[in-house]
Protein backbone atom coordinates (compact mmCIF):
# COMPACT_ATOMS: atom_id res chain seq x y z
CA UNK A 1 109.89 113.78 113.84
CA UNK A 2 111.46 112.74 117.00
CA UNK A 3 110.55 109.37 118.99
CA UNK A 4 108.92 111.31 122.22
CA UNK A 5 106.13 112.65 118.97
CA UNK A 6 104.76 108.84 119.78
CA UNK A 7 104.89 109.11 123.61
CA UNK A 8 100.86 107.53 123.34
CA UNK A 9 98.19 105.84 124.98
CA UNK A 10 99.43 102.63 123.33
CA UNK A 11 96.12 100.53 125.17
CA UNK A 12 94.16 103.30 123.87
CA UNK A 13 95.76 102.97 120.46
CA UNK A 14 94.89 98.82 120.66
CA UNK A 15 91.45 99.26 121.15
CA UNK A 16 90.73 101.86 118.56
CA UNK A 17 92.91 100.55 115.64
CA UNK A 18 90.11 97.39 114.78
CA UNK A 19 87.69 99.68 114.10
CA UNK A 20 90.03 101.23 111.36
CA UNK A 21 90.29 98.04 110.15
CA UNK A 22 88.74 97.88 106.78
CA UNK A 23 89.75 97.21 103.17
CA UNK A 24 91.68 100.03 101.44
CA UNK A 25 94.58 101.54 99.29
CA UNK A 26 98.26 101.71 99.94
CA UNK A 27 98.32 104.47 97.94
CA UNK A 28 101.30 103.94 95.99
CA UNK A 29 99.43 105.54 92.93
CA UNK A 30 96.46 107.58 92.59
CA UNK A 31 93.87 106.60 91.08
CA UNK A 32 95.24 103.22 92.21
CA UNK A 33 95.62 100.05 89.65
CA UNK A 34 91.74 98.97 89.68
CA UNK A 35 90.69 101.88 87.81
CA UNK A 36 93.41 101.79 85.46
CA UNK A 37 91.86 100.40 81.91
CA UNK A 38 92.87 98.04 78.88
CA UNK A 39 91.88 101.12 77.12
CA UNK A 40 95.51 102.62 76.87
CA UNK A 41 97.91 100.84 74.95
CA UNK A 42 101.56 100.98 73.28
CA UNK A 43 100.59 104.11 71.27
CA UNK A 44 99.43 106.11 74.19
CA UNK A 45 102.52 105.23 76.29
CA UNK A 46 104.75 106.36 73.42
CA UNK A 47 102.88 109.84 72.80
CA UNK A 48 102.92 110.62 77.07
CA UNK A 49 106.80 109.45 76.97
CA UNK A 50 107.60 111.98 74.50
CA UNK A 51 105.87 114.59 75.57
CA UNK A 52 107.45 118.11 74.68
CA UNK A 53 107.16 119.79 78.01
CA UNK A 54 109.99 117.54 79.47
CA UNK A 55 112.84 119.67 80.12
CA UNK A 56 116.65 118.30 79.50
CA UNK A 57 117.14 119.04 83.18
CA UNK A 58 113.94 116.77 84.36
CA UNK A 59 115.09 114.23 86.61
CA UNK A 60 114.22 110.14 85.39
CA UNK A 61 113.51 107.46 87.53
CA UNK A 62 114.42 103.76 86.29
CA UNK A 63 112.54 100.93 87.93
CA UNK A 64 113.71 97.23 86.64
CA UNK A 65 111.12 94.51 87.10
CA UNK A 66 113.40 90.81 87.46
CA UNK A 67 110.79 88.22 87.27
CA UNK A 68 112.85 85.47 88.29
CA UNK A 69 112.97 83.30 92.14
CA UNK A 70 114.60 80.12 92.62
CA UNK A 71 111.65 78.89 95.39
CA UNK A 72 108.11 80.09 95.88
CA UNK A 73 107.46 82.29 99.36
CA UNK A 74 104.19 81.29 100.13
CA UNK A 75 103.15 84.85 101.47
CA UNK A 76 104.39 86.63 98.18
CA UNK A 77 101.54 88.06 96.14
CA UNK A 78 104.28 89.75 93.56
CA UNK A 79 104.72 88.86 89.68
CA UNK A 80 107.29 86.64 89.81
CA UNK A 81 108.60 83.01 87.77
CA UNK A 82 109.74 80.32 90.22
CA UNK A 83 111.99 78.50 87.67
CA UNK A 84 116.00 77.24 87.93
CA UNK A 85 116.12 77.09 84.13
CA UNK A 86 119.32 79.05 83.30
CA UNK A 87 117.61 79.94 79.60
CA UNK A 88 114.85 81.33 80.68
CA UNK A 89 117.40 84.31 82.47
CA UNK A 90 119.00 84.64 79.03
CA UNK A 91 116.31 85.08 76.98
CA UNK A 92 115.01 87.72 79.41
CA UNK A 93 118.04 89.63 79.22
CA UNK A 94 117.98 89.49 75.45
CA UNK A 95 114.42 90.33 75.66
CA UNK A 96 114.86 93.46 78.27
CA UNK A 97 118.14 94.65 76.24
CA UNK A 98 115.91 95.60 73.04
CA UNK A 99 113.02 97.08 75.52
CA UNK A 100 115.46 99.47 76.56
CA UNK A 101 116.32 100.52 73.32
CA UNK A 102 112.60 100.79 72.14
CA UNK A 103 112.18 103.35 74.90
CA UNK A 104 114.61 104.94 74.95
CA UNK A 105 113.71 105.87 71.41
CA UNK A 106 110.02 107.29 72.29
CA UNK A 107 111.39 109.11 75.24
CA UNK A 108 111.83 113.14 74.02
CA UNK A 109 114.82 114.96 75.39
CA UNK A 110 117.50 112.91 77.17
CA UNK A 111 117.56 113.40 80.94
CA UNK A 112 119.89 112.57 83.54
CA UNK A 113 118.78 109.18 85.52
CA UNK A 114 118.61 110.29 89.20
CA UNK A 115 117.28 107.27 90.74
CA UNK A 116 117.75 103.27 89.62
CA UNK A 117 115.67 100.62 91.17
CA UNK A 118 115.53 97.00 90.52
CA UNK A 119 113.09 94.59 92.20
CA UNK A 120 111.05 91.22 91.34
CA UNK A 121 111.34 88.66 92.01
CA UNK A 122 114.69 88.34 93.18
CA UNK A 123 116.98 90.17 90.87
CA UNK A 124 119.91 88.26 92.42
CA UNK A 125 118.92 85.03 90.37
CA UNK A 126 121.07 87.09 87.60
CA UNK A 127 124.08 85.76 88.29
CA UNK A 128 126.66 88.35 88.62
CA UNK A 129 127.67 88.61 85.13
CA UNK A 130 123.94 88.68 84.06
CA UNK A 131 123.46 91.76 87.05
CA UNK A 132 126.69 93.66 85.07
CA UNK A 133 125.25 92.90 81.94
CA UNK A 134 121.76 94.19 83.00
CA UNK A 135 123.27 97.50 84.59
CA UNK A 136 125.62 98.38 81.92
CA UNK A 137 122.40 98.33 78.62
CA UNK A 138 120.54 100.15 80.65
CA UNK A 139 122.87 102.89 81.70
CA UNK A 140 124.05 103.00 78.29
CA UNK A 141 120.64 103.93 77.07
CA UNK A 142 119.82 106.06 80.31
CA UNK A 143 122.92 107.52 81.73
CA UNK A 144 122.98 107.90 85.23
CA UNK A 145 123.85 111.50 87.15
CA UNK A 146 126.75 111.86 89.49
CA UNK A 147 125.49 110.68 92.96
CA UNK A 148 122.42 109.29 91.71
CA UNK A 149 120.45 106.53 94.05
CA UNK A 150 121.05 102.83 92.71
CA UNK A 151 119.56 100.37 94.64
CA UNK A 152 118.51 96.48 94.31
CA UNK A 153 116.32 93.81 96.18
CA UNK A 154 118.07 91.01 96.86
CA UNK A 155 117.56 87.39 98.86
CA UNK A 156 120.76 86.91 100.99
CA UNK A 157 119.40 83.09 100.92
CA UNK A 158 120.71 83.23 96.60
CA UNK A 159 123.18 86.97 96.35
CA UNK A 160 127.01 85.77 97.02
CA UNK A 161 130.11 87.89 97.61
CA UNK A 162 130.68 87.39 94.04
CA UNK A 163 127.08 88.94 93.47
CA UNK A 164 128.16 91.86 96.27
CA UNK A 165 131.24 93.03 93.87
CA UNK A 166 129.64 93.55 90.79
CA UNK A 167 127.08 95.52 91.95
CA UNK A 168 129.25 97.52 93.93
CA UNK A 169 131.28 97.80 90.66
CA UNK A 170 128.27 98.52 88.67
CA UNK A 171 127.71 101.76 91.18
CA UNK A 172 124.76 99.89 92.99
CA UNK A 173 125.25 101.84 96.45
CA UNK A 174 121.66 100.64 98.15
CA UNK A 175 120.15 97.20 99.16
CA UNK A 176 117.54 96.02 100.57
CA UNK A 177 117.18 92.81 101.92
CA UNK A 178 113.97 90.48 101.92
CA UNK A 179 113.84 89.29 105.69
CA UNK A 180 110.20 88.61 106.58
CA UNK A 181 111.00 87.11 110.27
CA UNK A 182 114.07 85.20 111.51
CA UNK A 183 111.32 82.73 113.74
CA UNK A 184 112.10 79.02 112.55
CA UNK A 185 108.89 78.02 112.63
CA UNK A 186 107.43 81.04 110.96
CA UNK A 187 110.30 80.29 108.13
CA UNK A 188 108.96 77.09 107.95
CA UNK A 189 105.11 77.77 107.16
CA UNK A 190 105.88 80.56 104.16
CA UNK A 191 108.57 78.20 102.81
CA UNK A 192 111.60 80.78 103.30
CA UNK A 193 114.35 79.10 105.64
CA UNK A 194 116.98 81.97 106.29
CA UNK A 195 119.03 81.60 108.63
CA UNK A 196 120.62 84.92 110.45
CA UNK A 197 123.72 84.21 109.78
CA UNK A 198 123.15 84.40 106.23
CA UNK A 199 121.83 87.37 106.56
CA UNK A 200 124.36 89.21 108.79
CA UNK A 201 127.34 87.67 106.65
CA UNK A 202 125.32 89.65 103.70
CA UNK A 203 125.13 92.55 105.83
CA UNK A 204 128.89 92.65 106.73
CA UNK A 205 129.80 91.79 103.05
CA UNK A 206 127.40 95.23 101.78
CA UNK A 207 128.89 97.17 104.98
CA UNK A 208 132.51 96.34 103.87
CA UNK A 209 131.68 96.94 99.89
CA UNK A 210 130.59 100.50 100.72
CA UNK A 211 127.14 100.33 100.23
CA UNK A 212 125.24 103.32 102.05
CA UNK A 213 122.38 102.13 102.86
CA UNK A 214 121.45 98.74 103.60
CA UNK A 215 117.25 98.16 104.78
CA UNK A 216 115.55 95.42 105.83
CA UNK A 217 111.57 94.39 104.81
CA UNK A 218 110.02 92.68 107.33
CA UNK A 219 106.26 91.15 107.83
CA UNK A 220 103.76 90.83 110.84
CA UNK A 221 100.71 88.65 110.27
CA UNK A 222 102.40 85.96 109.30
CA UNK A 223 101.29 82.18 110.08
CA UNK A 224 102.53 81.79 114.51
CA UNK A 225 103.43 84.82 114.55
CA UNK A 226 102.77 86.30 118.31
CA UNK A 227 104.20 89.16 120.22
CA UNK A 228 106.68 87.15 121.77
CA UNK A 229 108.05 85.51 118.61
CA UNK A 230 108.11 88.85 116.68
CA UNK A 231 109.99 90.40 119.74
CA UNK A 232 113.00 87.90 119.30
CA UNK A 233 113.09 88.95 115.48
CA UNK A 234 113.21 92.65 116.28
CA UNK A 235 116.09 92.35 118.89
CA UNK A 236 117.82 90.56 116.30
CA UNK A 237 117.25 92.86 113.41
CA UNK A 238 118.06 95.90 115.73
CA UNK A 239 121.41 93.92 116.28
CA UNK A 240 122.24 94.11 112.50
CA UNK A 241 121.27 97.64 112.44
CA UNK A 242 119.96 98.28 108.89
CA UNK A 243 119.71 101.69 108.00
CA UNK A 244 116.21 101.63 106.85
CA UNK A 245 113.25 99.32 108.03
CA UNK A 246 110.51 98.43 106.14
CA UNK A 247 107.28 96.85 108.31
CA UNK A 248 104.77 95.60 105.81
CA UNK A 249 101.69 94.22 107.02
CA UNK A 250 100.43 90.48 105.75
CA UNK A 251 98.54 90.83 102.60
CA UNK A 252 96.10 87.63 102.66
CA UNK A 253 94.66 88.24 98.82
CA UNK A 254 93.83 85.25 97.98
CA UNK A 255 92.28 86.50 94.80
CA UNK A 256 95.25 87.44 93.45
CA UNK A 257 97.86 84.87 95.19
CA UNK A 258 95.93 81.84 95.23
CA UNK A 259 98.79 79.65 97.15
CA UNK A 260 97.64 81.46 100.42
CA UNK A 261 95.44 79.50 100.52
CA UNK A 262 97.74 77.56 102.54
CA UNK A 263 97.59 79.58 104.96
CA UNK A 264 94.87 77.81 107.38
CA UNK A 265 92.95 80.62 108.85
CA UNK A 266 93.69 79.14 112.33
CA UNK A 267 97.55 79.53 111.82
CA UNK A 268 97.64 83.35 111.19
CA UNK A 269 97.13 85.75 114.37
CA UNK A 270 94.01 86.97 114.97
CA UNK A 271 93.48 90.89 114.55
CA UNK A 272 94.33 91.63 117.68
CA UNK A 273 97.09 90.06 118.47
CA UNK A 274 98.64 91.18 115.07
CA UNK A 275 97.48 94.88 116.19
CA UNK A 276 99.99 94.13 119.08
CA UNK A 277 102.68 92.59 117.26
CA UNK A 278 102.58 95.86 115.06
CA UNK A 279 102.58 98.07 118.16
CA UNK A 280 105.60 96.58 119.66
CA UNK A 281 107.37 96.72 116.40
CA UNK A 282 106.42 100.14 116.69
CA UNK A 283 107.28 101.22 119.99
CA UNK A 284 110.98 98.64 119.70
CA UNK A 285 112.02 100.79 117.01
CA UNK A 286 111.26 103.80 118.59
CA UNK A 287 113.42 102.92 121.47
CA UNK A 288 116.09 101.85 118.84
CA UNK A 289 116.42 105.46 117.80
CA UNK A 290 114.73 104.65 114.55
CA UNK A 291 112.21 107.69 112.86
CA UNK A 292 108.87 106.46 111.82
CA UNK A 293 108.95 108.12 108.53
CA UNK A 294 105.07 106.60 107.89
CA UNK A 295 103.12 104.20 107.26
CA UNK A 296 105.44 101.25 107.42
CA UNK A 297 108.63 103.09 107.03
CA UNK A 298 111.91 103.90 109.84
CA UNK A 299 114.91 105.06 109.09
CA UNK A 300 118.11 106.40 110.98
CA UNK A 301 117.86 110.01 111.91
CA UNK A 302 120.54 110.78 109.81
CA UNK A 303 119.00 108.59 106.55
CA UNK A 304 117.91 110.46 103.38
CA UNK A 305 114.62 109.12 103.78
CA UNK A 306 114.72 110.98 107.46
CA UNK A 307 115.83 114.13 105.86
CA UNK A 308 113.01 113.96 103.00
CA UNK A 309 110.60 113.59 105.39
CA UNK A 310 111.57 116.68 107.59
CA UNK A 311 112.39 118.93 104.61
CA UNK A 312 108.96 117.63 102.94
CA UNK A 313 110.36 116.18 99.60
CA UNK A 314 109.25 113.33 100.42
CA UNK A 315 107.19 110.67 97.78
CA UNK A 316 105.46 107.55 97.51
CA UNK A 317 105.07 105.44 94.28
CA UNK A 318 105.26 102.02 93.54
CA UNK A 319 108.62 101.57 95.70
CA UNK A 320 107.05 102.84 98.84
CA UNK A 321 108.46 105.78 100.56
CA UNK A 322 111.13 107.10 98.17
CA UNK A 323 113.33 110.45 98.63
CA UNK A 324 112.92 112.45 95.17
CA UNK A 325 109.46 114.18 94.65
CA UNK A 326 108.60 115.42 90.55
CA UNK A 327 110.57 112.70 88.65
CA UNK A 328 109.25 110.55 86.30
CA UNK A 329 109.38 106.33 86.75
CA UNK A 330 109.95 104.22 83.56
CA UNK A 331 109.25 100.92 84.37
CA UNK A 332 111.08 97.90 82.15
CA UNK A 333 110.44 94.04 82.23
CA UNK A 334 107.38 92.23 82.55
CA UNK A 335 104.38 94.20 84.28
CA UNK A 336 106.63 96.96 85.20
CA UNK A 337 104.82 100.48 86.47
CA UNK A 338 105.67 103.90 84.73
CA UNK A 339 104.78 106.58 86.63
CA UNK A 340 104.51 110.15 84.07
CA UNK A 341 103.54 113.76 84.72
CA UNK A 342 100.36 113.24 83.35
CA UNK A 343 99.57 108.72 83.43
CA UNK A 344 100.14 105.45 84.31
CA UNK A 345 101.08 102.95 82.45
CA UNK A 346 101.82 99.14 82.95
CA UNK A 347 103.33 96.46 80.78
CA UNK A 348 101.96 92.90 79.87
CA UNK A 349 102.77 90.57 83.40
CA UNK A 350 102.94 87.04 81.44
CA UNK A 351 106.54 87.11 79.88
CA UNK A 352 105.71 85.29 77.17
CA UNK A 353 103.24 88.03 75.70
CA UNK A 354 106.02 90.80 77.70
CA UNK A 355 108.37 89.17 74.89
CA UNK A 356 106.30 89.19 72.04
CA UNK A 357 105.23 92.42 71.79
CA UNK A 358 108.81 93.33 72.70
CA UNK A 359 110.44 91.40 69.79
CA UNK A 360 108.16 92.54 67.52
CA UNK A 361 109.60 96.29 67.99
CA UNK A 362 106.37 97.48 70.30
CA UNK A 363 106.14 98.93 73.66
CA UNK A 364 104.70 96.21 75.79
CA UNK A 365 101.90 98.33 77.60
CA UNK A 366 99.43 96.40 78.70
CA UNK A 367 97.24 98.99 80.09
CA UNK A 368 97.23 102.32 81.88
CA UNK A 369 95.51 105.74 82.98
CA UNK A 370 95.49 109.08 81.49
CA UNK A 371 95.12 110.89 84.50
CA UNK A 372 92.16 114.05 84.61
CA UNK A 373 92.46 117.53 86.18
CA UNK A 374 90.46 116.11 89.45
CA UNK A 375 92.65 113.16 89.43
CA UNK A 376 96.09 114.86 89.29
CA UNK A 377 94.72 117.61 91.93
CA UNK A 378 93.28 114.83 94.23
CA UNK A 379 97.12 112.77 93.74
CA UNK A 380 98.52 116.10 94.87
CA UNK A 381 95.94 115.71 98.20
CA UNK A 382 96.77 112.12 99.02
CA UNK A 383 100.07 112.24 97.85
CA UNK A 384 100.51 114.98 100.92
CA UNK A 385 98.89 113.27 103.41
CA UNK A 386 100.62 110.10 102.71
CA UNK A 387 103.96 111.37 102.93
CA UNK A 388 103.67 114.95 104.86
CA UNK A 389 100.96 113.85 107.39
CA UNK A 390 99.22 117.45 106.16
CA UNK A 391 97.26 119.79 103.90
CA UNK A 392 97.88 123.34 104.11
CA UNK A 393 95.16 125.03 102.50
CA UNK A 394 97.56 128.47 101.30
CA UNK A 395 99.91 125.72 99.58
CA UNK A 396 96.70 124.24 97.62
CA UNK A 397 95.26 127.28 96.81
CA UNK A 398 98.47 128.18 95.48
CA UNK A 399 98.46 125.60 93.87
CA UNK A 400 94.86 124.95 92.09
CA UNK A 401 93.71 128.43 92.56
CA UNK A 402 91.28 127.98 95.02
CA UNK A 403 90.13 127.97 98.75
CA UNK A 404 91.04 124.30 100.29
CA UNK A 405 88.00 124.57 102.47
CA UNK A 406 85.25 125.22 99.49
CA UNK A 407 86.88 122.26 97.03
CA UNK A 408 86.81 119.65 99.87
CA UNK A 409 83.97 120.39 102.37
CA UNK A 410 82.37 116.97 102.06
CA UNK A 411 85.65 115.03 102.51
CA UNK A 412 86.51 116.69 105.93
CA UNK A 413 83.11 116.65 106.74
CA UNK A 414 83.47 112.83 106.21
CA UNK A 415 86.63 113.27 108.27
CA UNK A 416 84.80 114.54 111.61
CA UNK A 417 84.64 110.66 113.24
CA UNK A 418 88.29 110.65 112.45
CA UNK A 419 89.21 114.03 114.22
CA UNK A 420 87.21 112.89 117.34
CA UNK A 421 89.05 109.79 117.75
CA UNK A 422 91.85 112.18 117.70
CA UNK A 423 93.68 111.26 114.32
CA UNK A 424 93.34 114.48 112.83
CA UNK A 425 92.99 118.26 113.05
CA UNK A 426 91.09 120.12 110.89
CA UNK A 427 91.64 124.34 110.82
CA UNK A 428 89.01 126.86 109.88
CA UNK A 429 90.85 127.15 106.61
CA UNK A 430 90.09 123.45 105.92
CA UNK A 431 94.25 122.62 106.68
CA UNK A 432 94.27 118.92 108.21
CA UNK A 433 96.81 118.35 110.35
CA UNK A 434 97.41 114.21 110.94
CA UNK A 435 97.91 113.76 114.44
CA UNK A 436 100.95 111.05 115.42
CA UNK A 437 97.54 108.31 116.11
CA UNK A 438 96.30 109.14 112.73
CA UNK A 439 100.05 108.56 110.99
CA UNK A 440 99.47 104.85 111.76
CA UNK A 441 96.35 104.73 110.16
CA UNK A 442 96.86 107.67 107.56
CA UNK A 443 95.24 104.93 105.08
CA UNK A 444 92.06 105.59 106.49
CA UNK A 445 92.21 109.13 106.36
CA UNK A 446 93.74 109.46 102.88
CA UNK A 447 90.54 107.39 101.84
CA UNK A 448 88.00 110.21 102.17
CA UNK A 449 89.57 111.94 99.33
CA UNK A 450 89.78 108.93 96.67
CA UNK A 451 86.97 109.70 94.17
CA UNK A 452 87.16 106.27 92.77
CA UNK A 453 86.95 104.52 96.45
CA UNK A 454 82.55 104.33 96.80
CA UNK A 455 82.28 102.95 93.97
CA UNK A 456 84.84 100.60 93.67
CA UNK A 457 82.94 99.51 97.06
CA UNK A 458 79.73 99.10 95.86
CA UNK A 459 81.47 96.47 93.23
CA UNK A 460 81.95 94.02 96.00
CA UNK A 461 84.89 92.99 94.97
CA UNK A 462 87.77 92.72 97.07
CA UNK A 463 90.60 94.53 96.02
CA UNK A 464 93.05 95.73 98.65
CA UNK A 465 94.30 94.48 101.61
CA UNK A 466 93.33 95.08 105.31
CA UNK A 467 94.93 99.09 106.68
CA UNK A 468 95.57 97.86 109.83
């Protein structure tokens, strides 16, 4: 996808995107994490992880949940312990060691780790012995393949150049960097003061280690936030160059991240000036030579995550955009995500019940999803238009064994508002085609095929965030 692919109305785009503006998935599983029930436990988990049509060749994905942050981000709405107890660290990594182990042991034929992801938290409250520590019982358990991804979210405000050499050591050859916005006042209302300089010494430090890929997340929505303040931000982070960009929209879910309620309505932007602060985001990266991969994703032309998306191997999970398509995700520490063939599957998120049923030689799942024929065909459909911007109807039928067209005539029926406000095509064969407008709102679209979405709306109850 080349920038001139977004050569738009952009004042046509402003005044259609609030009407798109509703309450909906990310998508990052389907079904998504509402409909997943208390109803699958530790004995399910084990049976799906050792399931016998795993092939030694099968790819594994290794996600590792730190808990752990040294000072509470007031926009944060992840799992996370704001503590500077050094014990609490220790007995985690005692904890996570024998969780590895336990795992390991229900998981059927050995396969070769292609992909290693840490987040939290802040996984840099380890401190670099801890990290080494971490990296070498899980590898030991789960070897890792020859040019396999490793990567790690850090804080540059808490990851030293100490920090920066072991993980290099450890074969950690991604990062990604928690930025948000470098306004001081913005800093100053979510309670994250980080200065750039921090964050371009971290840069240059992960630059000179060899790291290959460095990316940067960064928020609009955010309490002052305008288009003028963002704009400073961007010309800075364009500066550093990152490799990869991540623009996440402001979550305000109060229900689950009750300290928003800080956040006095007055002080965050009203929807349409955030629609603009998005748009120039949009259109600066552009400019900057950057790909918009989807959703809230850019990446260098020359990225893997560029490549994926052109060569159509690209997937979504519970990292976001990620670059390998048909592997399985075992998630380890508290209220991690597994991702199987076949379910879903989340550990306890308190670490003090995370522990227990750890220590007391049990899988620690919490709850999960055995996923149904209809479900696993309709991931396949969202899964596509999340990350491929298209359906074509001869791969489906391939596929499932049946006309595209016949299996889904009331969800692109349901699509026909949609395709005349020009976000999608729609061929005779049923093959939807989202247009470069309907990419930045490819929540919306993706929506018509959740089963689960009308009556999870008839509930009432919120549960996701706004899609624009």
């Amino acid at each position: 996808m080349t920038r001139d692919v977004f050569a738009v109305d952009l004042d046509r785009i402003e005044k259609l995107l609030p009407r798109y503006a509703m309450e909906g998935p990310r998508y990052t599983s389907y079904p998504t994490a509402p409909v997943w029930g208390d109803g699958y436990g530790p004995s399910d988990f084990r049976r799906d992880l050792s399931r016998d049509d795993a092939q030694p060749g099968d790819g594994l994905s290794i996600y590792v949940h730190v808990p752990f942050c040294r000072s509470l981000c007031h926009f944060c709405a992840c799992n996370r312990v704001i503590t500077r107890n050094e014990a609490l660290p220790v007995q985690f990594l005692e904890t996570i060691e024998r969780e590895v182990d336990t795992v390991r042991e229900a998981v059927g034929a050995p396969r070769p780790v292609t992909q290693v992801h840490w987040g939290g938290g802040t996984p840099t409250h380890l401190t670099p012995e801890q990290v080494t520590r971490l990296h070498a019982a899980v590898t030991a358990r789960f070897p890792v393949a020859e040019g396999a991804e490793i990567s790690i979210e850090v804080d540059p405000r808490v990851t030293t150049p100490e920090h920066v050499g072991a993980l290099r050591e450890a074969g950690f050859n991604r990062i990604s960097m928690g930025v948000q916005d470098f306004e001081p006042r913005v800093q100053e209302a979510i309670h994250r003061i980080q200065p750039l300089d921090d964050t371009a010494a971290l840069v240059d430090r992960c630059r000179q280690a060899g790291f290959e890929s460095v990316n940067f997340d960064l928020i609009y929505g955010l309490p002052y936030q305008s288009e003028a303040t963002f704009t400073r931000t961007l010309e800075k982070v364009i500066a550093l160059r990152p490799d990869r960009l991540a623009l996440y929209s402001y979550a305000h879910v109060t229900w689950v991240a009750k300290h928003q309620r800080g956040f006095e309505r007055k002080d965050l932007p009203p929807p349409e000036v955030k629609i603009r602060i998005f748009l120039a985001a949009l259109r600066r990266f552009l400019e900057a030579g950057y790909r918009f991969i989807g959703l809230d994703h850019f990446a260098e032309p020359d990225d893997e995550l560029s490549r994926a998306f052109a060569d159509r191997t690209l997937r979504r999970n519970f990292m976001g955009h990620t670059t390998q398509a048909g592997v399985d995700l075992i998630g380890l520490g508290p209220s991690a995500i597994s991702e199987l063939r076949g379910a879903y599957a989340q550990s306890h998120r308190e670490i003090p019940v995370w522990q227990e049923a750890v220590e007391s030689g049990q899988l620690a799942t919490r709850r999960g999803h055995v996923l149904t024929p209809e479900d696993l065909e309709r991931r396949w459909v969202i899964g596509r238009i999340m990350c491929h911007g298209e359906i074509r109807a001869s791969e489906f039928e391939a596929a499932f064994g049946r006309p595209f067209a016949d299996s889904y005539s009331a969800e692109l029926a349901s699509l026909e508002p949609a395709v005349d406000d020009g976000l999608a095509h729609v061929g005779d064969d049923g093959s939807l085609q989202v247009t470069p407008l309907g990419r930045l709102l490819v929540r919306n679209v993706a929506m018509q095929f959740d089963a689960y979405l009308p009556e999870q709306r008839r509930e009432g109850r919120s549960m996701f965030s706004k899609t624009v």
